[in-house]
C-alpha atoms as a PDB file:
ATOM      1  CA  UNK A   1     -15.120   6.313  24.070  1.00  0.00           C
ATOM      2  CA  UNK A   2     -11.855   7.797  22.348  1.00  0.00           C
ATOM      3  CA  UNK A   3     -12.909  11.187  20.737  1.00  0.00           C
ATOM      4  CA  UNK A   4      -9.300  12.169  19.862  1.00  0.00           C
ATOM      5  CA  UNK A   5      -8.827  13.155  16.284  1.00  0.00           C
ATOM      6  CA  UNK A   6      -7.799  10.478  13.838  1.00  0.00           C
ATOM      7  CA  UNK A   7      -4.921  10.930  11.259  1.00  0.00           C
ATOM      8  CA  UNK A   8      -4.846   9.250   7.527  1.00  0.00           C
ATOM      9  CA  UNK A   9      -1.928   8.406   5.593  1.00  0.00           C
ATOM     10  CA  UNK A  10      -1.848   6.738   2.436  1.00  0.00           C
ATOM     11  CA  UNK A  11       1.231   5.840   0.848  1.00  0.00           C
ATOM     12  CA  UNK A  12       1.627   4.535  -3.273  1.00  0.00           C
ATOM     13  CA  UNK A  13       4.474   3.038  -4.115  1.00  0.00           C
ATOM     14  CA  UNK A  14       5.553   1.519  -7.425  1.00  0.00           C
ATOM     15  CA  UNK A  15       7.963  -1.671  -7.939  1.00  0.00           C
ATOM     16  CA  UNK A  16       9.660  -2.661 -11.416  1.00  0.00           C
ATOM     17  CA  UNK A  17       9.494  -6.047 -12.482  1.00  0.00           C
ATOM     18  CA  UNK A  18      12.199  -7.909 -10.813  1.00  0.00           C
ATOM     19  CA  UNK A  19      10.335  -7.292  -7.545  1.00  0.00           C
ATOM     20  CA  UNK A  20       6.651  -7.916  -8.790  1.00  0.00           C
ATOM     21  CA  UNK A  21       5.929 -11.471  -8.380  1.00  0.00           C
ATOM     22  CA  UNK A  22       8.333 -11.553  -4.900  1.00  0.00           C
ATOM     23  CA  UNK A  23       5.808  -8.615  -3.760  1.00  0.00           C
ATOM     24  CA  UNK A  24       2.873 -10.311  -4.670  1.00  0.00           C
ATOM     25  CA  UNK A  25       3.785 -13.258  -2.837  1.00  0.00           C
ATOM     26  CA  UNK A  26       4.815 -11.732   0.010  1.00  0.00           C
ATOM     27  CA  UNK A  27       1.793  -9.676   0.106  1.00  0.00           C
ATOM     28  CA  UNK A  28      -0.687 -12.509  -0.699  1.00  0.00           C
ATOM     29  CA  UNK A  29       0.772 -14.766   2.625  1.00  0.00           C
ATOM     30  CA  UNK A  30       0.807 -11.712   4.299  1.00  0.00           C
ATOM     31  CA  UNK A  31      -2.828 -11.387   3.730  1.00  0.00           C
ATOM     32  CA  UNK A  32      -3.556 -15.269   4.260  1.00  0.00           C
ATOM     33  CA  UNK A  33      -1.580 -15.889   7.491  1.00  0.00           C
ATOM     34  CA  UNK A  34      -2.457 -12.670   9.729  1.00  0.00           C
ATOM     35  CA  UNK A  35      -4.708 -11.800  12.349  1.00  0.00           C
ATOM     36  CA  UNK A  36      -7.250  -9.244  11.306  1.00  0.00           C
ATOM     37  CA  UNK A  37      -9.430 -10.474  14.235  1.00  0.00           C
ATOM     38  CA  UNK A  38      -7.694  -7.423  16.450  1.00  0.00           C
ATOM     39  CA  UNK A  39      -6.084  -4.005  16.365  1.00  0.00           C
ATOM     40  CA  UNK A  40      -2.452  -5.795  17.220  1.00  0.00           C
ATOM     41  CA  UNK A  41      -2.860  -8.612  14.359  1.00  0.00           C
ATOM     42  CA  UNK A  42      -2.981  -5.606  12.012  1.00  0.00           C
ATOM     43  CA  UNK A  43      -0.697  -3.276  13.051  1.00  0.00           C
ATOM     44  CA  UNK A  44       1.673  -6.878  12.674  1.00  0.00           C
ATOM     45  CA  UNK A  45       0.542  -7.340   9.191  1.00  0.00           C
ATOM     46  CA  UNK A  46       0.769  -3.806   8.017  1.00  0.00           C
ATOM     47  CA  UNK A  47       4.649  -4.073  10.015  1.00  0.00           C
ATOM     48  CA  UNK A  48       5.005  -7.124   7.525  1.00  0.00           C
ATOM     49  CA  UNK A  49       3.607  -5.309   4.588  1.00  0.00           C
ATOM     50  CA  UNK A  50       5.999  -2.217   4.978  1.00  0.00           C
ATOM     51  CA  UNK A  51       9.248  -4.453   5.704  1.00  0.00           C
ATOM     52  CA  UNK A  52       8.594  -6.288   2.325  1.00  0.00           C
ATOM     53  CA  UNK A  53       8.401  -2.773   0.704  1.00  0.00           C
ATOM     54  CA  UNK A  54      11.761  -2.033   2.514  1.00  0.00           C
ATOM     55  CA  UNK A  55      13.281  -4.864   1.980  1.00  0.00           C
ATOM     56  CA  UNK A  56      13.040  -4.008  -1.747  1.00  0.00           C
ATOM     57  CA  UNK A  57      13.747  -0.243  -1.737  1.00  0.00           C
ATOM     58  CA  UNK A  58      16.192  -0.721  -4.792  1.00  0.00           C
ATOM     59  CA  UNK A  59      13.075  -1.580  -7.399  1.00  0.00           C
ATOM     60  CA  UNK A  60      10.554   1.543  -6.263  1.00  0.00           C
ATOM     61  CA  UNK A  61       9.882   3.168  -9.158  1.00  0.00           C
ATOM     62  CA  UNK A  62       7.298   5.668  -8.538  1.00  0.00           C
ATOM     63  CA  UNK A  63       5.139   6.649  -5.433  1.00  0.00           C
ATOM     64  CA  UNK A  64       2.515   8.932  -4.463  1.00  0.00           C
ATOM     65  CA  UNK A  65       1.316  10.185  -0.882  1.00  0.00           C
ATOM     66  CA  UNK A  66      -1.886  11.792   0.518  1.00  0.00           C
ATOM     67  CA  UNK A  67      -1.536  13.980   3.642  1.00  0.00           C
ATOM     68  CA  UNK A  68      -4.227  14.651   6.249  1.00  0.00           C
ATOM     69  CA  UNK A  69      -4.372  16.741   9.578  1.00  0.00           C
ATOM     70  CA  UNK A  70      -6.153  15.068  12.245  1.00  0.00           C
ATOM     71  CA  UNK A  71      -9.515  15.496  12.166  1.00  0.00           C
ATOM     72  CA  UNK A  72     -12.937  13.978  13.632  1.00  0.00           C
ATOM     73  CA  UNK A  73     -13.614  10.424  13.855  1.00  0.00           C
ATOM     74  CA  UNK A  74     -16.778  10.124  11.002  1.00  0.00           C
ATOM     75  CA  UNK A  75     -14.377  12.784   8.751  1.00  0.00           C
ATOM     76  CA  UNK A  76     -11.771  10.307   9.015  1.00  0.00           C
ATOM     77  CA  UNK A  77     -14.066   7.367   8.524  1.00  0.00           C
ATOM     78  CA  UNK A  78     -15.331   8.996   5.105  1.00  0.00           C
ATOM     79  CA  UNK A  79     -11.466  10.106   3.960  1.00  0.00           C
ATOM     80  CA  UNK A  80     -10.375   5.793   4.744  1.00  0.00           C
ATOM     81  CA  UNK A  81     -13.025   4.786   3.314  1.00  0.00           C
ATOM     82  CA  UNK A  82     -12.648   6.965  -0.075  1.00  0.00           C
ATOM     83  CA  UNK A  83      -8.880   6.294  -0.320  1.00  0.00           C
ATOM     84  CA  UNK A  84      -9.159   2.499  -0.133  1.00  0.00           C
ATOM     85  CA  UNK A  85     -11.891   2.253  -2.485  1.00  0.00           C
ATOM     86  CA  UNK A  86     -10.145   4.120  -4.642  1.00  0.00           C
ATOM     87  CA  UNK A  87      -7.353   2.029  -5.191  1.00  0.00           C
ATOM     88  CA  UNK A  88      -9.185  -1.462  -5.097  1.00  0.00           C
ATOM     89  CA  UNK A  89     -11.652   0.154  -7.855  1.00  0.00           C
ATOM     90  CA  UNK A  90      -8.598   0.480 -10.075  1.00  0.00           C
ATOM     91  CA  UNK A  91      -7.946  -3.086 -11.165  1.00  0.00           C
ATOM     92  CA  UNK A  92     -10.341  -5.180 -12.362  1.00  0.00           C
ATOM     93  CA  UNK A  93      -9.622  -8.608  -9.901  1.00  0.00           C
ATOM     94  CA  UNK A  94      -9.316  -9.111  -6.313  1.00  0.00           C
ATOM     95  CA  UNK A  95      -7.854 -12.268  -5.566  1.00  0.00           C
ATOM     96  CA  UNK A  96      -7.402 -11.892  -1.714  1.00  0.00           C
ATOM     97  CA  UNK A  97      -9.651  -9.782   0.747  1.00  0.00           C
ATOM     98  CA  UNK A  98      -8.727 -10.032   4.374  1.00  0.00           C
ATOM     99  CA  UNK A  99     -11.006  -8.943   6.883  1.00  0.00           C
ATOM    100  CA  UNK A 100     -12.453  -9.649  10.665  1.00  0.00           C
ATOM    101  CA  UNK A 101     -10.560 -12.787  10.713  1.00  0.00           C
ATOM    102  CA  UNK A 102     -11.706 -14.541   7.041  1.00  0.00           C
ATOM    103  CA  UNK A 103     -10.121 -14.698   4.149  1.00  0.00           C
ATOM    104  CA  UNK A 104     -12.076 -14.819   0.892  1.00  0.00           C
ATOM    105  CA  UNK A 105     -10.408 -15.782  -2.294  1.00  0.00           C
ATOM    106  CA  UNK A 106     -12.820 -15.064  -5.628  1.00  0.00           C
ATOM    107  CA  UNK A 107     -12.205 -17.579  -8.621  1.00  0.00           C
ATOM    108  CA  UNK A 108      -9.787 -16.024 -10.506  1.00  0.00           C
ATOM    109  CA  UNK A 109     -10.806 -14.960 -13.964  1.00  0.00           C
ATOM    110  CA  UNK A 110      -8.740 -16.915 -17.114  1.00  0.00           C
ATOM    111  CA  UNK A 111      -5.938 -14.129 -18.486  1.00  0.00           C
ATOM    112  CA  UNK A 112      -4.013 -14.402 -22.095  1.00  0.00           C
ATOM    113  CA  UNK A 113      -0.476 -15.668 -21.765  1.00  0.00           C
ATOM    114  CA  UNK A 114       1.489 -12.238 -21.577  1.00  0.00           C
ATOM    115  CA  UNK A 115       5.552 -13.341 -21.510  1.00  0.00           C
ATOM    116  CA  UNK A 116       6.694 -10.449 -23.273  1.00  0.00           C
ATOM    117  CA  UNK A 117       5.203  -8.396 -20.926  1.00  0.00           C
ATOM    118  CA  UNK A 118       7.575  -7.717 -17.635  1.00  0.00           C
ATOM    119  CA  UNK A 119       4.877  -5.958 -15.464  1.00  0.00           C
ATOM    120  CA  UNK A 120       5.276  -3.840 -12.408  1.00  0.00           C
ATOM    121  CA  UNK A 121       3.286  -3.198  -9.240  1.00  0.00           C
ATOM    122  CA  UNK A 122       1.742  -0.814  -7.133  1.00  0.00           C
ATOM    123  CA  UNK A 123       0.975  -1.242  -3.467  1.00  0.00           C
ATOM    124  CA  UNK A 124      -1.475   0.840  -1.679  1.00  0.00           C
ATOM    125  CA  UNK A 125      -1.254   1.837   2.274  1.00  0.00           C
ATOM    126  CA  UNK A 126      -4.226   3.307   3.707  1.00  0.00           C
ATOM    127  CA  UNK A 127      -3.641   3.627   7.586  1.00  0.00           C
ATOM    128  CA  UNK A 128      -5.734   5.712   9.969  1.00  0.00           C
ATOM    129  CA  UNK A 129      -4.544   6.596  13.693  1.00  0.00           C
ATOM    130  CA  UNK A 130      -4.977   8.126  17.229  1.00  0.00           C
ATOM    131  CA  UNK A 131      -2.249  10.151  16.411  1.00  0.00           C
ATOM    132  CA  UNK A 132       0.141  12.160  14.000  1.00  0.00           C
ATOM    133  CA  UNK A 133       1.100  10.501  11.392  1.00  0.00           C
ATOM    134  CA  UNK A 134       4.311  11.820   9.006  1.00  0.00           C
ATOM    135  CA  UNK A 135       3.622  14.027   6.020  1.00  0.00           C
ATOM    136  CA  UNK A 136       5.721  12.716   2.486  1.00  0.00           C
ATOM    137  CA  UNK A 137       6.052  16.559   1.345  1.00  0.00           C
ATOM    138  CA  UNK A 138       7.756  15.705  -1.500  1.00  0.00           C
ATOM    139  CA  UNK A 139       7.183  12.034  -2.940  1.00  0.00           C
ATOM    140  CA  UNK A 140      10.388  11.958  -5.153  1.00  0.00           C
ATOM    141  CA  UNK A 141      12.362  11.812  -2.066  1.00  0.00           C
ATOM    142  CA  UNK A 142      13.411   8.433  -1.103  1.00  0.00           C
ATOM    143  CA  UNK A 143      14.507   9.096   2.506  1.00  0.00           C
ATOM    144  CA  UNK A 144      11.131  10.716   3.569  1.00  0.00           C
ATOM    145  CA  UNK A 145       8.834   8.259   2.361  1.00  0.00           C
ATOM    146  CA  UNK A 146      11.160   5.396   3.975  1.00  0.00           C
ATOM    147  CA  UNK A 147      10.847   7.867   6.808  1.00  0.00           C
ATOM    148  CA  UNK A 148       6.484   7.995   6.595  1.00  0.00           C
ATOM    149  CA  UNK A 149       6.887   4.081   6.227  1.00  0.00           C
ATOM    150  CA  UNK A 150       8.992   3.893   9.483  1.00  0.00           C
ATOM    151  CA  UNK A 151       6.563   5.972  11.486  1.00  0.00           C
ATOM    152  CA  UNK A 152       3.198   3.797   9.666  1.00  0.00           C
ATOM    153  CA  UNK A 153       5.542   0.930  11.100  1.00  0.00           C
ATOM    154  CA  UNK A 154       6.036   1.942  14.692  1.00  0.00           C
ATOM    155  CA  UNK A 155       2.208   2.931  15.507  1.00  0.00           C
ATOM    156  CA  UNK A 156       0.917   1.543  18.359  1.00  0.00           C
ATOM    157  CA  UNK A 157      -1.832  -1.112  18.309  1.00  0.00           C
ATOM    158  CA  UNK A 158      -3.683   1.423  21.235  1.00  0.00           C
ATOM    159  CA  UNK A 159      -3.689   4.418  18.675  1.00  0.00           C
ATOM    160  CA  UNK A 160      -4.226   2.149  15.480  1.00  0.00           C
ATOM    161  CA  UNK A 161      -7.405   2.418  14.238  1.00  0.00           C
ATOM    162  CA  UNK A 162      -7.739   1.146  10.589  1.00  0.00           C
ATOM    163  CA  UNK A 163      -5.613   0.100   8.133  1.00  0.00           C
ATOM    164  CA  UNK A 164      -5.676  -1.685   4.284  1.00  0.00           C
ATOM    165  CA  UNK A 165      -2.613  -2.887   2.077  1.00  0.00           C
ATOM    166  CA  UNK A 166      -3.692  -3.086  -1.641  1.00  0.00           C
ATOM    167  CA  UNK A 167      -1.564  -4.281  -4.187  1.00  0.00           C
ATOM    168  CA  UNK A 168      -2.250  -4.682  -7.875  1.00  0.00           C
ATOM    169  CA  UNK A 169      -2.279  -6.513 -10.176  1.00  0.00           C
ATOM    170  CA  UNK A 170      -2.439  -9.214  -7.350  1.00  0.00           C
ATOM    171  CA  UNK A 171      -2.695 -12.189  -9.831  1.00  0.00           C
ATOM    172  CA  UNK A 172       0.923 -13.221 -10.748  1.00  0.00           C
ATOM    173  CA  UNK A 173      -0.415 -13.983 -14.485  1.00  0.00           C
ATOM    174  CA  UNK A 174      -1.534 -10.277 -14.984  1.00  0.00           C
ATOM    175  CA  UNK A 175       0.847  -8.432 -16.260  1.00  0.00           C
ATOM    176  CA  UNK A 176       0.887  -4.236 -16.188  1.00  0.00           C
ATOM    177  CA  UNK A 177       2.984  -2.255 -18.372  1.00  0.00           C
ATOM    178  CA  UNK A 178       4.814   0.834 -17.104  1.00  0.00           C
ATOM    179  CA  UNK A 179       2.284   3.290 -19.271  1.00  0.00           C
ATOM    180  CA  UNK A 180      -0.763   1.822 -17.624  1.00  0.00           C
ATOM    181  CA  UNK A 181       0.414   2.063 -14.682  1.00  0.00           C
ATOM    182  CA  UNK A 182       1.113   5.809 -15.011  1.00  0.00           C
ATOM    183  CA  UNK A 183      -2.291   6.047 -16.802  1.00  0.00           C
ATOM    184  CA  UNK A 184      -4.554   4.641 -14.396  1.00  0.00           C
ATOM    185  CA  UNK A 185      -2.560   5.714 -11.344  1.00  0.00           C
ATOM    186  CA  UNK A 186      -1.829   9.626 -12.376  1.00  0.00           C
ATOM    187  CA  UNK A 187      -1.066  11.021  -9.082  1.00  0.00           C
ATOM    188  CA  UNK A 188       2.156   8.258  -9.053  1.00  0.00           C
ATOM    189  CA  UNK A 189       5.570  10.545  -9.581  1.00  0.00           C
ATOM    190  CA  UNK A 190       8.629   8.947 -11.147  1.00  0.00           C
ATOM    191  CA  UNK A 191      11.220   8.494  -8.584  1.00  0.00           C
ATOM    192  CA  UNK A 192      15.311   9.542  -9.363  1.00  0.00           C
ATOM    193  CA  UNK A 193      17.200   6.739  -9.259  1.00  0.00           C
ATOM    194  CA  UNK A 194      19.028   6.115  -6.298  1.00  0.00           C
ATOM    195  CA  UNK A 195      22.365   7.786  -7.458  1.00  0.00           C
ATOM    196  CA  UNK A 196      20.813  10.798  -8.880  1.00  0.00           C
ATOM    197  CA  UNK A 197      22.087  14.285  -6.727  1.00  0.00           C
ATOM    198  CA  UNK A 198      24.681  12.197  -5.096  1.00  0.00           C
ATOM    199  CA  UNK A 199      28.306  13.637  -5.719  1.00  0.00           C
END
């Protein structure tokens, strides 16, 4: 039995409208296709997960971060567990749930035509490990969460222990406006735009 402590990261990040649907598709095949059968078919699909995010580093638009030390396994369990519950409890419709090798898909509820409303996205990483796993010390900076994303990326499927990707709203014909976003997420900072402190 491993009894080394267990690190958990969790990682917010939000997306503006010209990258919501592509994220939710990406994220819903992501979810579909992948192996959650093993530790390696995760740590694949969470690899997927964050390049999508990367890949789209031009639309994040706010992010938040939660920073652990390593601590005991059942501490650990209880701090996952929270965090992931957390952000699934703060949208009212889960479309996809991937888990032990099923997929389950709910009937998705009827929604009122929205066109005027562009919507954004948040994604949620929750990933516990056998080992360190980078601080964000200060969310506003781009380069260190692309940084904690990196390291989530590279983890080992021998030190990976759990992990969840939850994005929201997943349906494509729900459609969140910036200010609920902010309200229902208030730990999410607004990030500078790319150009901002750059001579």
């Amino acid at each position: 039995m491993d009894e080394r402590p267990i690190d958990v990261s969790v990682v917010m990040l939000g997306l503006d409208a010209n990258a919501r649907r592509e994220i939710q598709d990406a994220m819903d095949a992501i979810a579909s296709s992948g192996d959650t059968a093993s530790p390696a078919g995760l740590v694949q699909m969470l690899r997927e997960a964050i390049a999508v995010l990367l890949g789209r580093r031009d639309a994040w638009t706010h992010a938040a971060a939660e920073n652990h030390a390593p601590m005991p396994a059942e501490e650990a369990e209880a701090k996952f567990g929270v965090a992931a519950h957390r952000a699934r409890a703060r949208f009212e419709h889960e479309l996809v749930r991937a888990h032990a090798g099923e997929v389950a898909r709910p009937k998705a509820p009827p929604l009122p035509p929205q066109p005027d409303v562009p919507g954004v996205v948040v994604v949620t990483l929750v990933v516990a490990a056998l080992r360190v796993l980078r601080d964000v010390v200060d969310v506003r900076d781009r380069a260190a969460l692309q940084l904690a994303l990196d390291a989530l990326a590279a983890i080992d499927p021998g030190d990976f222990v759990a992990m969840e990707v939850i994005w929201s709203p997943a349906d494509p014909r729900e459609r969140v406006p910036v200010e609920t976003l902010e309200a229902n997420h208030p730990e999410l900072v607004r990030l500078p735009l790319e150009t901002e402190g750059r001579a």
